[in-house]
PDB file of N, CA and C in Angstrom:
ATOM      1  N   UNK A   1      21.030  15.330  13.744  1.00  0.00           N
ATOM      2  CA  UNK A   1      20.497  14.151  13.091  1.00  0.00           C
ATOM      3  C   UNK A   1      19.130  13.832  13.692  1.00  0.00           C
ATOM      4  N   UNK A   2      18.597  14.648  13.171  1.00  0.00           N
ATOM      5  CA  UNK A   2      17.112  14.322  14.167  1.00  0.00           C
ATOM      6  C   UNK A   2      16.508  13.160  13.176  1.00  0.00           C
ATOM      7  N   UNK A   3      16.610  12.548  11.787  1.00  0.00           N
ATOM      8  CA  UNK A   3      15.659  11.110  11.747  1.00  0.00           C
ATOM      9  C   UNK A   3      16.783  10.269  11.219  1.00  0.00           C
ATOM     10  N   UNK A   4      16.040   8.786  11.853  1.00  0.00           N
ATOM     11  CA  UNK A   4      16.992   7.412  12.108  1.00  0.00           C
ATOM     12  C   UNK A   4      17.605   7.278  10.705  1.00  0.00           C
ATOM     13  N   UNK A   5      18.299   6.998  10.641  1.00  0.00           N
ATOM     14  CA  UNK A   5      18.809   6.513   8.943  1.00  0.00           C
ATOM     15  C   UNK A   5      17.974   5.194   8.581  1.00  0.00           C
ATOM     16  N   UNK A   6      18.266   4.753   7.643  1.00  0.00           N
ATOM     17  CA  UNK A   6      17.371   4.015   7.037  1.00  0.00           C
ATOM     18  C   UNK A   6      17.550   2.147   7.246  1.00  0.00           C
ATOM     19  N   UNK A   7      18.763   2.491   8.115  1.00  0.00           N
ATOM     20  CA  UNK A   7      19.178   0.850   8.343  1.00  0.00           C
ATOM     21  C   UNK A   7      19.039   0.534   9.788  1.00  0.00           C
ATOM     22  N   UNK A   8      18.691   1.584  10.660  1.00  0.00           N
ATOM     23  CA  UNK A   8      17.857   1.188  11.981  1.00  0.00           C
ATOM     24  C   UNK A   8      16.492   1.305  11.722  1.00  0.00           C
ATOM     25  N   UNK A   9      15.375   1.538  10.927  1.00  0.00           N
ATOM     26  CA  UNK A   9      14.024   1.632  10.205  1.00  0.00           C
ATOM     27  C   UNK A   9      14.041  -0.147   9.974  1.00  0.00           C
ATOM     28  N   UNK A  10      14.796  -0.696   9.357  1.00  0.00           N
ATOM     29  CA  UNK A  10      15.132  -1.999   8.755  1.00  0.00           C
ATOM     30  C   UNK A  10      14.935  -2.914   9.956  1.00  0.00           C
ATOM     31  N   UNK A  11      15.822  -2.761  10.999  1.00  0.00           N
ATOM     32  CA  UNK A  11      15.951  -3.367  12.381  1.00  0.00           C
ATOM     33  C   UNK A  11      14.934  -3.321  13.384  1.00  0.00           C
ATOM     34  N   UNK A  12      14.089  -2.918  13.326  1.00  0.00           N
ATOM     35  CA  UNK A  12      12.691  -2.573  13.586  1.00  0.00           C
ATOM     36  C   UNK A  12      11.878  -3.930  14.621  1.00  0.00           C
ATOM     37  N   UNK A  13      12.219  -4.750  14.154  1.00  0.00           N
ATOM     38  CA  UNK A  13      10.892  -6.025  14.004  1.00  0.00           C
ATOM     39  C   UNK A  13      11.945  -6.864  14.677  1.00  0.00           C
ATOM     40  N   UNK A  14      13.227  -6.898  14.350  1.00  0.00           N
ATOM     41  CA  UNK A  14      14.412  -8.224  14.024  1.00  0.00           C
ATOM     42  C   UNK A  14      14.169  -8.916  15.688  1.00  0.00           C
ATOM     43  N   UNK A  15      14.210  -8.665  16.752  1.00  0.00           N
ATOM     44  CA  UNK A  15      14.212  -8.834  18.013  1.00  0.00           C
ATOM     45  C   UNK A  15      12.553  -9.724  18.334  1.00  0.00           C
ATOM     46  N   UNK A  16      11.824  -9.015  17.822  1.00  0.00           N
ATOM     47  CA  UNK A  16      10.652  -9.972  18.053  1.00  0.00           C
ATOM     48  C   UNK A  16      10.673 -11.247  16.737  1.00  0.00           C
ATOM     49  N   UNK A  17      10.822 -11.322  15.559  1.00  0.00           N
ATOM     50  CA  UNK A  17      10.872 -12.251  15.341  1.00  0.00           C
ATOM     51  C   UNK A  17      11.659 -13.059  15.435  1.00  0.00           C
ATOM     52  N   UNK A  18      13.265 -13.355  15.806  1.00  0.00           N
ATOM     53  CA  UNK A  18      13.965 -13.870  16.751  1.00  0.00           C
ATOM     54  C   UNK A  18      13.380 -14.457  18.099  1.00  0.00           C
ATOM     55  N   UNK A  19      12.548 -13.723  18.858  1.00  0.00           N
ATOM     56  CA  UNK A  19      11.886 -14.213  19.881  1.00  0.00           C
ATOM     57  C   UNK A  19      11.045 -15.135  19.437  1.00  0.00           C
ATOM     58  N   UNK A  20      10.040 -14.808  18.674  1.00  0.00           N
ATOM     59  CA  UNK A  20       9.018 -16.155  17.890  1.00  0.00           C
ATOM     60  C   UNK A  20       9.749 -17.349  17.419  1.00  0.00           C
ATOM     61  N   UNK A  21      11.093 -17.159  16.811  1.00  0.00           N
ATOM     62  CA  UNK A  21      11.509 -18.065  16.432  1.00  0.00           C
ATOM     63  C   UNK A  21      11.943 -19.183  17.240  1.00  0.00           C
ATOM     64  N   UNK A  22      12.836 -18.299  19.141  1.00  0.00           N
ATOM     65  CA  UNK A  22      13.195 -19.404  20.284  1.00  0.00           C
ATOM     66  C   UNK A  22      12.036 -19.741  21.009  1.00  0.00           C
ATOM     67  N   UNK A  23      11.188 -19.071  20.915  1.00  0.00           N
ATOM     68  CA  UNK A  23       9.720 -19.284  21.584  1.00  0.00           C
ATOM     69  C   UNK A  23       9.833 -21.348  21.490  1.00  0.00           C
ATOM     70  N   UNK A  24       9.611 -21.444  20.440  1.00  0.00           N
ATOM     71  CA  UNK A  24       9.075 -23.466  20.465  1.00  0.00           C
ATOM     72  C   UNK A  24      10.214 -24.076  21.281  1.00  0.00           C
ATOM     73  N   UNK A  25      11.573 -23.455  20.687  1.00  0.00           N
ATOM     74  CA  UNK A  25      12.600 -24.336  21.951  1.00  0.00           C
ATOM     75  C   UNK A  25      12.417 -24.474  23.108  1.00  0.00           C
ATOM     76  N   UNK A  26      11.817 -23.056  23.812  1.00  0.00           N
ATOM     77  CA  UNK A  26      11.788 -22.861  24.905  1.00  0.00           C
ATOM     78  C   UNK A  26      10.272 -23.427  25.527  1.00  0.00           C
ATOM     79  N   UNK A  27       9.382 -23.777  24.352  1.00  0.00           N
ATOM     80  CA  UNK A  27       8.130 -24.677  25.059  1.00  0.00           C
ATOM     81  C   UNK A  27       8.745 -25.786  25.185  1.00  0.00           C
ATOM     82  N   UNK A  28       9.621 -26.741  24.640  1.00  0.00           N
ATOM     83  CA  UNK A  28       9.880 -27.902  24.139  1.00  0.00           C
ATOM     84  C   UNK A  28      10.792 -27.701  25.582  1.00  0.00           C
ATOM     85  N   UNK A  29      11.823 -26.971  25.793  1.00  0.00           N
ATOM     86  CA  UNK A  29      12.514 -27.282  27.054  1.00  0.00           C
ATOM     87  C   UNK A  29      11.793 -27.264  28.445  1.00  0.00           C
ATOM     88  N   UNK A  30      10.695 -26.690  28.275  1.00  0.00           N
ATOM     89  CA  UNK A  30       9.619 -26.591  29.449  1.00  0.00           C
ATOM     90  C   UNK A  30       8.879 -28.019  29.396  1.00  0.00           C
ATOM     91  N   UNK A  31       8.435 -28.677  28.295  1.00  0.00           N
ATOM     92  CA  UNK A  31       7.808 -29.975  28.706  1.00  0.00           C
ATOM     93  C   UNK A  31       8.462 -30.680  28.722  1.00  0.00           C
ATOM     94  N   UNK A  32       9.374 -30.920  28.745  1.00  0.00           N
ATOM     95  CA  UNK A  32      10.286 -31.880  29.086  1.00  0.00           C
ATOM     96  C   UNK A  32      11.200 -31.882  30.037  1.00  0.00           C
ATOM     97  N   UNK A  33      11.010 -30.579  31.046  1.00  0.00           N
ATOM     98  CA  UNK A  33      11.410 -30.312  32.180  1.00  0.00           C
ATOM     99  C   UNK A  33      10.062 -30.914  33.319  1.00  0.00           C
ATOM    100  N   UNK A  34       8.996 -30.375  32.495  1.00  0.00           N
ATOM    101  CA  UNK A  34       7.326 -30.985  33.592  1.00  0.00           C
ATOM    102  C   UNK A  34       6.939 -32.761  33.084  1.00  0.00           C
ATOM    103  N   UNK A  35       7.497 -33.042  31.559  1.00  0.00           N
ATOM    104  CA  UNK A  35       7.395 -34.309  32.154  1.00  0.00           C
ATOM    105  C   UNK A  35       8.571 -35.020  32.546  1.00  0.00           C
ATOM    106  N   UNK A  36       9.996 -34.552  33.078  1.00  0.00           N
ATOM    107  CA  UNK A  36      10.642 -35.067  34.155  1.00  0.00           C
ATOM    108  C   UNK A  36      10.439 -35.516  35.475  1.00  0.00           C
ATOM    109  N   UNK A  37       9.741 -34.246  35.623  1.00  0.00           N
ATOM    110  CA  UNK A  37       9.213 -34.081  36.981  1.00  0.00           C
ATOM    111  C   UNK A  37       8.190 -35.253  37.297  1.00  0.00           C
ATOM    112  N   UNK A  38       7.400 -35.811  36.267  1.00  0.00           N
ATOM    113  CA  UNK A  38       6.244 -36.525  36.253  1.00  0.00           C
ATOM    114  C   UNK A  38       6.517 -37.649  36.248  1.00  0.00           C
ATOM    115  N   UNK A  39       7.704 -38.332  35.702  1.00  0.00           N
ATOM    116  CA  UNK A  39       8.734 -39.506  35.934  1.00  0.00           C
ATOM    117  C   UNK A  39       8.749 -39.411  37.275  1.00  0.00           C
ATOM    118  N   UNK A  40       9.840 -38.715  37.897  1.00  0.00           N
ATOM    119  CA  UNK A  40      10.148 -38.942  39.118  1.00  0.00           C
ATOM    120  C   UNK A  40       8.815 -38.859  40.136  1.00  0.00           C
ATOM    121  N   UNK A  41       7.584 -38.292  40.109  1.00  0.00           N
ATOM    122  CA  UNK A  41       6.852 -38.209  41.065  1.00  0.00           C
ATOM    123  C   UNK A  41       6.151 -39.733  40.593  1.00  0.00           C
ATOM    124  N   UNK A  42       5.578 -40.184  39.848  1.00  0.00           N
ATOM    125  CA  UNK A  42       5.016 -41.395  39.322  1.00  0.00           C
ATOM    126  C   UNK A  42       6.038 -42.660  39.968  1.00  0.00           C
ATOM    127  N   UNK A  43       7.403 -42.813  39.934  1.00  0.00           N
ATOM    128  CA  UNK A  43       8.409 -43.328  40.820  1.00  0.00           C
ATOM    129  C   UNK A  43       8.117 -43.283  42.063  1.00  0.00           C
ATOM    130  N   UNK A  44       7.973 -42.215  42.330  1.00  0.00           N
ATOM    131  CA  UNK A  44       7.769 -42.246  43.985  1.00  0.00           C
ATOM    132  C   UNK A  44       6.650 -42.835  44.532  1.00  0.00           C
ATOM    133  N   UNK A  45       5.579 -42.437  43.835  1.00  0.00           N
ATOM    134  CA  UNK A  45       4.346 -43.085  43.999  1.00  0.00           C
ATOM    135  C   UNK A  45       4.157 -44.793  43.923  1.00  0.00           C
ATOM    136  N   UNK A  46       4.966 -44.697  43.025  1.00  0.00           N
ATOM    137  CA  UNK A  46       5.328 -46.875  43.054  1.00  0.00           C
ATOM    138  C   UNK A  46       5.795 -47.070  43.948  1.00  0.00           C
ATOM    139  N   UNK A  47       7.049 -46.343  44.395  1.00  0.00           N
ATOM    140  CA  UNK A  47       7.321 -47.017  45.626  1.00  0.00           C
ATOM    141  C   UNK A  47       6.476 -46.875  47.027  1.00  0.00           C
ATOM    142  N   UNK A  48       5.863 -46.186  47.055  1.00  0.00           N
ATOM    143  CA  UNK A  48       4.748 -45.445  47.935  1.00  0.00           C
ATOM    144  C   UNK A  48       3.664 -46.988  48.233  1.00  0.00           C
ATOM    145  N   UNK A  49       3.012 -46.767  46.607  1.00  0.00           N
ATOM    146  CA  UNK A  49       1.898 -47.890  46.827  1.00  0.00           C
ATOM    147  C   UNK A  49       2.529 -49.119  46.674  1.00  0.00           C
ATOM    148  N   UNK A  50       3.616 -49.827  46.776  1.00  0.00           N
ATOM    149  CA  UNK A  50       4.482 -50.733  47.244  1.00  0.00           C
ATOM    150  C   UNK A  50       4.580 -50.787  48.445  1.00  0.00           C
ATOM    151  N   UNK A  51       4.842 -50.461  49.143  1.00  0.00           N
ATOM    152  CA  UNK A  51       5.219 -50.181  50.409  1.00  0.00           C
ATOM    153  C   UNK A  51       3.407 -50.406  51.351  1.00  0.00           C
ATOM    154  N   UNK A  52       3.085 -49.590  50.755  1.00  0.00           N
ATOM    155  CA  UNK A  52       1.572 -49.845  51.460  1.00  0.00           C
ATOM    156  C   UNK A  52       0.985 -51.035  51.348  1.00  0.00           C
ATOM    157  N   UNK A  53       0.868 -51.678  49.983  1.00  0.00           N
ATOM    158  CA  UNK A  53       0.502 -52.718  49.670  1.00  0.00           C
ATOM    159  C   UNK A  53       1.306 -54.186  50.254  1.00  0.00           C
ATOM    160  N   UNK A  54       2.370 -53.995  50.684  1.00  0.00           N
ATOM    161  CA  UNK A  54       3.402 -55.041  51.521  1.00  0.00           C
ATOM    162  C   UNK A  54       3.134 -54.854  52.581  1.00  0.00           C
ATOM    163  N   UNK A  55       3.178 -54.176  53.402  1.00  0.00           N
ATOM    164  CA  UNK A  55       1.900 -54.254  54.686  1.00  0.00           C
ATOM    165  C   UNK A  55       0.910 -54.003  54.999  1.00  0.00           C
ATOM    166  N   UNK A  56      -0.471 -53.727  53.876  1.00  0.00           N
ATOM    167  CA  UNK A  56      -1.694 -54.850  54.375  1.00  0.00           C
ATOM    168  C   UNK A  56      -1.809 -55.952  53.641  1.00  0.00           C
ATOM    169  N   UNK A  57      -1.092 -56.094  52.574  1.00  0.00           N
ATOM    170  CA  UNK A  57      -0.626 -58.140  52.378  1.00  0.00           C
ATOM    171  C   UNK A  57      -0.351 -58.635  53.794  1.00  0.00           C
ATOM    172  N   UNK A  58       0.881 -58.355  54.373  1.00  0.00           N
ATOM    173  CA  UNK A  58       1.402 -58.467  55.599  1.00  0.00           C
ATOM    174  C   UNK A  58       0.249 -58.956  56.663  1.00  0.00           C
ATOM    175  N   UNK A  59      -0.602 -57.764  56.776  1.00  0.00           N
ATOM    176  CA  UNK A  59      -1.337 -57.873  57.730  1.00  0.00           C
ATOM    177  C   UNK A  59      -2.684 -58.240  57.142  1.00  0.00           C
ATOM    178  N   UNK A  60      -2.903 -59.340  56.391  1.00  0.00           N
ATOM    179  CA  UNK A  60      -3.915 -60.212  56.293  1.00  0.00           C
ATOM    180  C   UNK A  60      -4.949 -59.067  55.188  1.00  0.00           C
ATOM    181  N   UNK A  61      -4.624 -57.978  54.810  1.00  0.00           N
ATOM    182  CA  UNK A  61      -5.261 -57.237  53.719  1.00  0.00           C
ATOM    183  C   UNK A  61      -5.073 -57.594  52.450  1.00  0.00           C
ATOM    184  N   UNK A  62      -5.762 -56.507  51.760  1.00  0.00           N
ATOM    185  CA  UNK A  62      -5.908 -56.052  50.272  1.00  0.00           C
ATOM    186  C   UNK A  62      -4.850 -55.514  49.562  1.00  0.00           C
ATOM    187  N   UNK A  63      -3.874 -56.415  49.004  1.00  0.00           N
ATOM    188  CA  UNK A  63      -2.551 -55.391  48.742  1.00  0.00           C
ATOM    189  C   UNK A  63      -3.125 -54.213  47.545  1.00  0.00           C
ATOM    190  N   UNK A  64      -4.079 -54.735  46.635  1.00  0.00           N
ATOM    191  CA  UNK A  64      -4.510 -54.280  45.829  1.00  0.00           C
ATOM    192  C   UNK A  64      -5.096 -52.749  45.945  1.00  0.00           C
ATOM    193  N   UNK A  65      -6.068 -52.673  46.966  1.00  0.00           N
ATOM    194  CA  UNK A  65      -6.846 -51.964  47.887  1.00  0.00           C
ATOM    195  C   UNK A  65      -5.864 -50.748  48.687  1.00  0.00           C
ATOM    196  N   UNK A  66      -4.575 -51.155  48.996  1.00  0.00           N
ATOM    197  CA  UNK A  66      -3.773 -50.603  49.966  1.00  0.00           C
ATOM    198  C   UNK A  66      -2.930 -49.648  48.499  1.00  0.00           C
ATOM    199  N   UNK A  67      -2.659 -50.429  47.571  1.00  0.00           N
ATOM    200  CA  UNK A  67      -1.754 -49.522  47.096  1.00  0.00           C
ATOM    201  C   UNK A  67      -2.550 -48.083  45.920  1.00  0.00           C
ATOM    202  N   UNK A  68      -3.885 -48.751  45.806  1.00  0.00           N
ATOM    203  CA  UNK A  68      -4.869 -47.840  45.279  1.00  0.00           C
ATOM    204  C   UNK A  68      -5.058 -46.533  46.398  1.00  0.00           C
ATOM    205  N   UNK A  69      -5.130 -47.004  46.878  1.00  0.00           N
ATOM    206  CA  UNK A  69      -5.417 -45.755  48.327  1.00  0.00           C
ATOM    207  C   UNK A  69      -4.096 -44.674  48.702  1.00  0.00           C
ATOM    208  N   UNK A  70      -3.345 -45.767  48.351  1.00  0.00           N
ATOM    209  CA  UNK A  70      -1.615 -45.098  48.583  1.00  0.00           C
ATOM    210  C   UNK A  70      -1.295 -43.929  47.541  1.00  0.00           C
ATOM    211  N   UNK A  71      -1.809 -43.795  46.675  1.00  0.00           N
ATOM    212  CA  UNK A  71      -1.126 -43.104  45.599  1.00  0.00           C
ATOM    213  C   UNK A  71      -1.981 -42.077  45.206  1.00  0.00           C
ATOM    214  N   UNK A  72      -2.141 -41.203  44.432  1.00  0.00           N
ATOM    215  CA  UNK A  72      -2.966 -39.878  44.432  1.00  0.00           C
ATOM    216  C   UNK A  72      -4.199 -40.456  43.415  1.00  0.00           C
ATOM    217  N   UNK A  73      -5.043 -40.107  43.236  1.00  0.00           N
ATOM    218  CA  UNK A  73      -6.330 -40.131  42.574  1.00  0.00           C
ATOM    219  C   UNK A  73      -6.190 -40.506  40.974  1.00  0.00           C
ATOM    220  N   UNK A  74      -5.081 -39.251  40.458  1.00  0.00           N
ATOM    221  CA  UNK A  74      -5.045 -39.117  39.153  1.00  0.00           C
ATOM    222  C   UNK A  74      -4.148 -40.226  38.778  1.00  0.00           C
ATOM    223  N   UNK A  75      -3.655 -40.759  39.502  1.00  0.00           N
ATOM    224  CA  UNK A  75      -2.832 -42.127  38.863  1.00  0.00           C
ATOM    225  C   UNK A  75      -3.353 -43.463  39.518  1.00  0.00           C
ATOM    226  N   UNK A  76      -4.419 -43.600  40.409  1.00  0.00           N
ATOM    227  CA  UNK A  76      -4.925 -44.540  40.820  1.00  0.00           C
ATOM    228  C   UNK A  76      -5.667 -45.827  39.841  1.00  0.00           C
ATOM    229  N   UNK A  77      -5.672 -45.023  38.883  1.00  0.00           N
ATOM    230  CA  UNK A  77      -6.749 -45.860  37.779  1.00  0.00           C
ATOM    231  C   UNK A  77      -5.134 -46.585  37.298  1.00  0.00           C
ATOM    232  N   UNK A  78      -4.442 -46.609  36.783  1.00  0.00           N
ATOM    233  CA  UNK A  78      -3.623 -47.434  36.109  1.00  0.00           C
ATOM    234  C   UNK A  78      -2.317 -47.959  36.769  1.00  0.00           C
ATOM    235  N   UNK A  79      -2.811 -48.086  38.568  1.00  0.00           N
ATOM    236  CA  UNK A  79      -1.838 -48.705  39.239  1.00  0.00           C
ATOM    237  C   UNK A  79      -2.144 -50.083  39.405  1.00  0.00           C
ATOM    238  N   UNK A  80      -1.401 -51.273  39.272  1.00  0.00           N
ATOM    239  CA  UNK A  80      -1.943 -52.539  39.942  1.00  0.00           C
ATOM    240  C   UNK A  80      -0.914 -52.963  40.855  1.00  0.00           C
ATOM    241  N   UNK A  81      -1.290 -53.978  41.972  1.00  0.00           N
ATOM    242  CA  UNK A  81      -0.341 -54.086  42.983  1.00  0.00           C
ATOM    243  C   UNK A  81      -0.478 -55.845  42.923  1.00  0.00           C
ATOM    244  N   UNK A  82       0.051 -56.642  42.202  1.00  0.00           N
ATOM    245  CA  UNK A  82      -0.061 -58.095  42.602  1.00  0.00           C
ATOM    246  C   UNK A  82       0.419 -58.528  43.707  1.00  0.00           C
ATOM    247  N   UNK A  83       0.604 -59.804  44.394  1.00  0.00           N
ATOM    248  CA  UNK A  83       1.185 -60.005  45.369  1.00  0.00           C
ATOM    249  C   UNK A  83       2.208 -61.514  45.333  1.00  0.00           C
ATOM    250  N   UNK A  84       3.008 -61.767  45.940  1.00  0.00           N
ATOM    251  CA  UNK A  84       2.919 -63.498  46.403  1.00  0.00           C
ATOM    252  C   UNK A  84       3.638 -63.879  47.352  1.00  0.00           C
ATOM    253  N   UNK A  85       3.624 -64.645  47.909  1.00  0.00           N
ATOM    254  CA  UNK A  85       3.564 -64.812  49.025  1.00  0.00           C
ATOM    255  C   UNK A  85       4.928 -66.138  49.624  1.00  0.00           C
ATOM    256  N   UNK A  86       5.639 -65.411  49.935  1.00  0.00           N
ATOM    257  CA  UNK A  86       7.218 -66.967  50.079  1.00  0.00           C
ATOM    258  C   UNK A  86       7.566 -67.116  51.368  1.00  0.00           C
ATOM    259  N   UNK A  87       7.216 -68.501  52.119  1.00  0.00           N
ATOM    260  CA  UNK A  87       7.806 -68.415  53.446  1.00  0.00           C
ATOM    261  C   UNK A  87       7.397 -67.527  54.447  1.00  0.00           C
ATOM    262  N   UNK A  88       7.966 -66.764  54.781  1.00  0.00           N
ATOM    263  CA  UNK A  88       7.310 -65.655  56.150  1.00  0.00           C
ATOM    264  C   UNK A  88       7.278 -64.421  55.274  1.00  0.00           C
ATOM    265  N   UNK A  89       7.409 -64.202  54.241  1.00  0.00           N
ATOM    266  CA  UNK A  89       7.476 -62.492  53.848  1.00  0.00           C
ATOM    267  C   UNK A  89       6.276 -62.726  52.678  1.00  0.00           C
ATOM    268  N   UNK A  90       5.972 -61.349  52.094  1.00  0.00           N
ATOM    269  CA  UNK A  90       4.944 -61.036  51.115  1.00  0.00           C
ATOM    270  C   UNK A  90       5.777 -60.152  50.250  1.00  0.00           C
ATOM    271  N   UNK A  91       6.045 -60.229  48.910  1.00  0.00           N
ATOM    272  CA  UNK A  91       6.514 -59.577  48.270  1.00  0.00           C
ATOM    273  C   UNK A  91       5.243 -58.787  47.098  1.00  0.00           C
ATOM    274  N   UNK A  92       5.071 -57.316  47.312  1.00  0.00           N
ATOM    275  CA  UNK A  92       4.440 -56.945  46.033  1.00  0.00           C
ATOM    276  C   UNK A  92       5.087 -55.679  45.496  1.00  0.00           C
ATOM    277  N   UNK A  93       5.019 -55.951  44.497  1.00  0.00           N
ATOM    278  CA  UNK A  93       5.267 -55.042  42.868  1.00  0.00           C
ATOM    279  C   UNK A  93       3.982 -54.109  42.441  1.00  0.00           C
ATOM    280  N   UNK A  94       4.637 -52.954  42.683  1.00  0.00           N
ATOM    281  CA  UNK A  94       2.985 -51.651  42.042  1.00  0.00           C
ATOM    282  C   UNK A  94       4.050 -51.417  40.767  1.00  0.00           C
ATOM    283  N   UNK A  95       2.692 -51.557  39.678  1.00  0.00           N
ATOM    284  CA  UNK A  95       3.242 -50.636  38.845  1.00  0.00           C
ATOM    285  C   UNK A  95       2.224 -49.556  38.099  1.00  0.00           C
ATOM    286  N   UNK A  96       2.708 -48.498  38.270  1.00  0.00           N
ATOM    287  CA  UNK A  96       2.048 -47.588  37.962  1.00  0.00           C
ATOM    288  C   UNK A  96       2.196 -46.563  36.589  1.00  0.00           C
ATOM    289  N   UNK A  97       1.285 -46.415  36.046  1.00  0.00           N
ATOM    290  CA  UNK A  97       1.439 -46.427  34.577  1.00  0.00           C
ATOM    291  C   UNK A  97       1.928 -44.215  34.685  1.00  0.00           C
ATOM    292  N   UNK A  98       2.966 -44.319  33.715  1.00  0.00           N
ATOM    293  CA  UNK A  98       3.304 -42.575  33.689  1.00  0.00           C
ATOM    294  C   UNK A  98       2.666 -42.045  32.719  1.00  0.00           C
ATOM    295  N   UNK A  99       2.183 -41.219  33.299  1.00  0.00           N
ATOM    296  CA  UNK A  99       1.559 -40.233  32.263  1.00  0.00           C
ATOM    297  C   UNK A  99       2.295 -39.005  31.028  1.00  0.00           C
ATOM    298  N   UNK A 100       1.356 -38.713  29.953  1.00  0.00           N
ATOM    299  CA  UNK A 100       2.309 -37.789  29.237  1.00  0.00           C
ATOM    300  C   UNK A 100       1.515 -36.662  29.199  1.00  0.00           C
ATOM    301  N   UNK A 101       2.630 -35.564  29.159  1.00  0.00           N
ATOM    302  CA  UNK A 101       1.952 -34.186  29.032  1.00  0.00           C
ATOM    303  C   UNK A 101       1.811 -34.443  27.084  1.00  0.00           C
ATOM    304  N   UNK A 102       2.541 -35.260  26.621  1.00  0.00           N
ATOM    305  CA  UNK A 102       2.607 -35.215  24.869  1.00  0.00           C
ATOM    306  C   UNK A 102       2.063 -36.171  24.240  1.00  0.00           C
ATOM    307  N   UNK A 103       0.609 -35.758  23.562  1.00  0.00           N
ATOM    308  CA  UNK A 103      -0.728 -37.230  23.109  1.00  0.00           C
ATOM    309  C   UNK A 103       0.635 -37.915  22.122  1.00  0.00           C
ATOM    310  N   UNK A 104       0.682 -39.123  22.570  1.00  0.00           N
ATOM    311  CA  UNK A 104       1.077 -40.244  21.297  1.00  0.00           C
ATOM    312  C   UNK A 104       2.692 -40.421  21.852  1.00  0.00           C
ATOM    313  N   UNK A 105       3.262 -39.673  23.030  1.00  0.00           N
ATOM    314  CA  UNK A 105       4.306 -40.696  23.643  1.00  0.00           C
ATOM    315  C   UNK A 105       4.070 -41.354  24.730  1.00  0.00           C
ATOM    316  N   UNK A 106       4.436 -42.156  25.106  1.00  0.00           N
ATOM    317  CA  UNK A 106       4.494 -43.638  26.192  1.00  0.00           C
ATOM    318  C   UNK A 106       5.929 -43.566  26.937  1.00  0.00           C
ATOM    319  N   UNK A 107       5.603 -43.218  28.066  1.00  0.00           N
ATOM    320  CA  UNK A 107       7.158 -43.509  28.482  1.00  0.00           C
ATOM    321  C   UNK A 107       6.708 -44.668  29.753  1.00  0.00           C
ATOM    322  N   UNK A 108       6.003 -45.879  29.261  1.00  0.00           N
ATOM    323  CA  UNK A 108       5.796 -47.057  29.898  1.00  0.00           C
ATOM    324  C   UNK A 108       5.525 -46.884  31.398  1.00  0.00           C
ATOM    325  N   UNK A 109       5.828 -47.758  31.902  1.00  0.00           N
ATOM    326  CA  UNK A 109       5.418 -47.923  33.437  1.00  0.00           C
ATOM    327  C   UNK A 109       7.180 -47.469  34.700  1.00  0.00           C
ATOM    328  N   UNK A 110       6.257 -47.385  35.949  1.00  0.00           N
ATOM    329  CA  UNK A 110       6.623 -46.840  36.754  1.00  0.00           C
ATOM    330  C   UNK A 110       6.789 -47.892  38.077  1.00  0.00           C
ATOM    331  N   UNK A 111       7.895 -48.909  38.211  1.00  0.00           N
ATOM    332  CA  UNK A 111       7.581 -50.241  38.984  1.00  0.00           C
ATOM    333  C   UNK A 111       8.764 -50.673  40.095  1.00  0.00           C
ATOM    334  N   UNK A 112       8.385 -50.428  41.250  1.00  0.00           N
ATOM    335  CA  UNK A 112       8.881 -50.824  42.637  1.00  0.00           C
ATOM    336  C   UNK A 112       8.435 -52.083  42.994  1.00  0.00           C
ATOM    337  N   UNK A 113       8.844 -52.595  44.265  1.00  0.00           N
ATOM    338  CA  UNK A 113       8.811 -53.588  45.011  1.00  0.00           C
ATOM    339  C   UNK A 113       9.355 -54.001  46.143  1.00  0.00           C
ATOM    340  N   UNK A 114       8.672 -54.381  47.376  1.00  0.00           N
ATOM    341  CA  UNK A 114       8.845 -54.358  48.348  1.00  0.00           C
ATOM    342  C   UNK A 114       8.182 -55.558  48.927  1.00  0.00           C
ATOM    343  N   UNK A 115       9.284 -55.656  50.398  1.00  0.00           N
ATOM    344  CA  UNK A 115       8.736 -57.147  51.071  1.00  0.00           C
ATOM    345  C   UNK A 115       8.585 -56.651  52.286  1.00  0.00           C
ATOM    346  N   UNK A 116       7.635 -57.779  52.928  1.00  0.00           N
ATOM    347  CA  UNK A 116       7.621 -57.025  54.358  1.00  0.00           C
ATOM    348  C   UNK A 116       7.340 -58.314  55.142  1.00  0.00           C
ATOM    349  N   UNK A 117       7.411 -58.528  56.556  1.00  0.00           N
ATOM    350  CA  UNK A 117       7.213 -59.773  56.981  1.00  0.00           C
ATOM    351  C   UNK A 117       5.712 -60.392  56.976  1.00  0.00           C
ATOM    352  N   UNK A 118       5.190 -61.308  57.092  1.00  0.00           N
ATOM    353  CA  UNK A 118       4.059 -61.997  57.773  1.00  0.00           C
ATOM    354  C   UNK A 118       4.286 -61.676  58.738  1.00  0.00           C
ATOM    355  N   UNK A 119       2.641 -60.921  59.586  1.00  0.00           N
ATOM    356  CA  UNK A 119       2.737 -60.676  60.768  1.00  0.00           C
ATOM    357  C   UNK A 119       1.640 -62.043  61.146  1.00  0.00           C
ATOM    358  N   UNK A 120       2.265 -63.220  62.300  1.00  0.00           N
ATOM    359  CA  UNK A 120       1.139 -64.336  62.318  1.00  0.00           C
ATOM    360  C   UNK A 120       0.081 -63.890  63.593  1.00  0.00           C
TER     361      UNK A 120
END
């Protein structure tokens, strides 16, 4: 039998276009595996520039200033750190805005909070 019969000739292609076809699932399961990841690191970072920002409130600073500095570059622009101030402690809230790998979804903000004492 030296040539293929005519119904492996047919089968030819079937494997790559099958592949083209899981190809988008498998982009779609990839960005939404990297913007998981981008949740949880944007989280961390709130609590990060929280934390920073509750002690130089604390210590007579810039909570604002402290939690900008705290957090990486590329998310610095849409962090804000308010403050206020009760009794002996300073309580501030960063919230830091998450980014999307996908133009036209919003998966809102990213918001911790932390107290720390007045140091007098």
């Amino acid at each position: 039998m030296p040539y293929p019969s005519r119904g492996r000739r047919r089968d030819r292609g079937q494997v790559a276009l099958e592949y083209l076809g899981f190809l988008p699932v498998l982009i779609v399961v990839a960005m939404a595996a990297v913007q998981l990841g981008l949740i949880a690191y944007t989280a961390q970072q709130a609590g990060t520039a929280a934390r920073a920002g509750a002690r130089s409130a604390s210590l007579d600073g810039s909570a604002q200033e402290a939690c900008a500095t705290a957090v990486s570059d590329w998310l610095a622009d849409g962090t804000s750190c308010p403050s206020s101030y009760g009794g002996d402690e300073v309580t501030v809230t960063a919230t830091v805005d998450i980014p999307s790998i996908v133009p036209g979804w919003d998966f809102g903000d990213a918001t911790r909070t932390a107290t720390m004492p007045l140091d007098h």
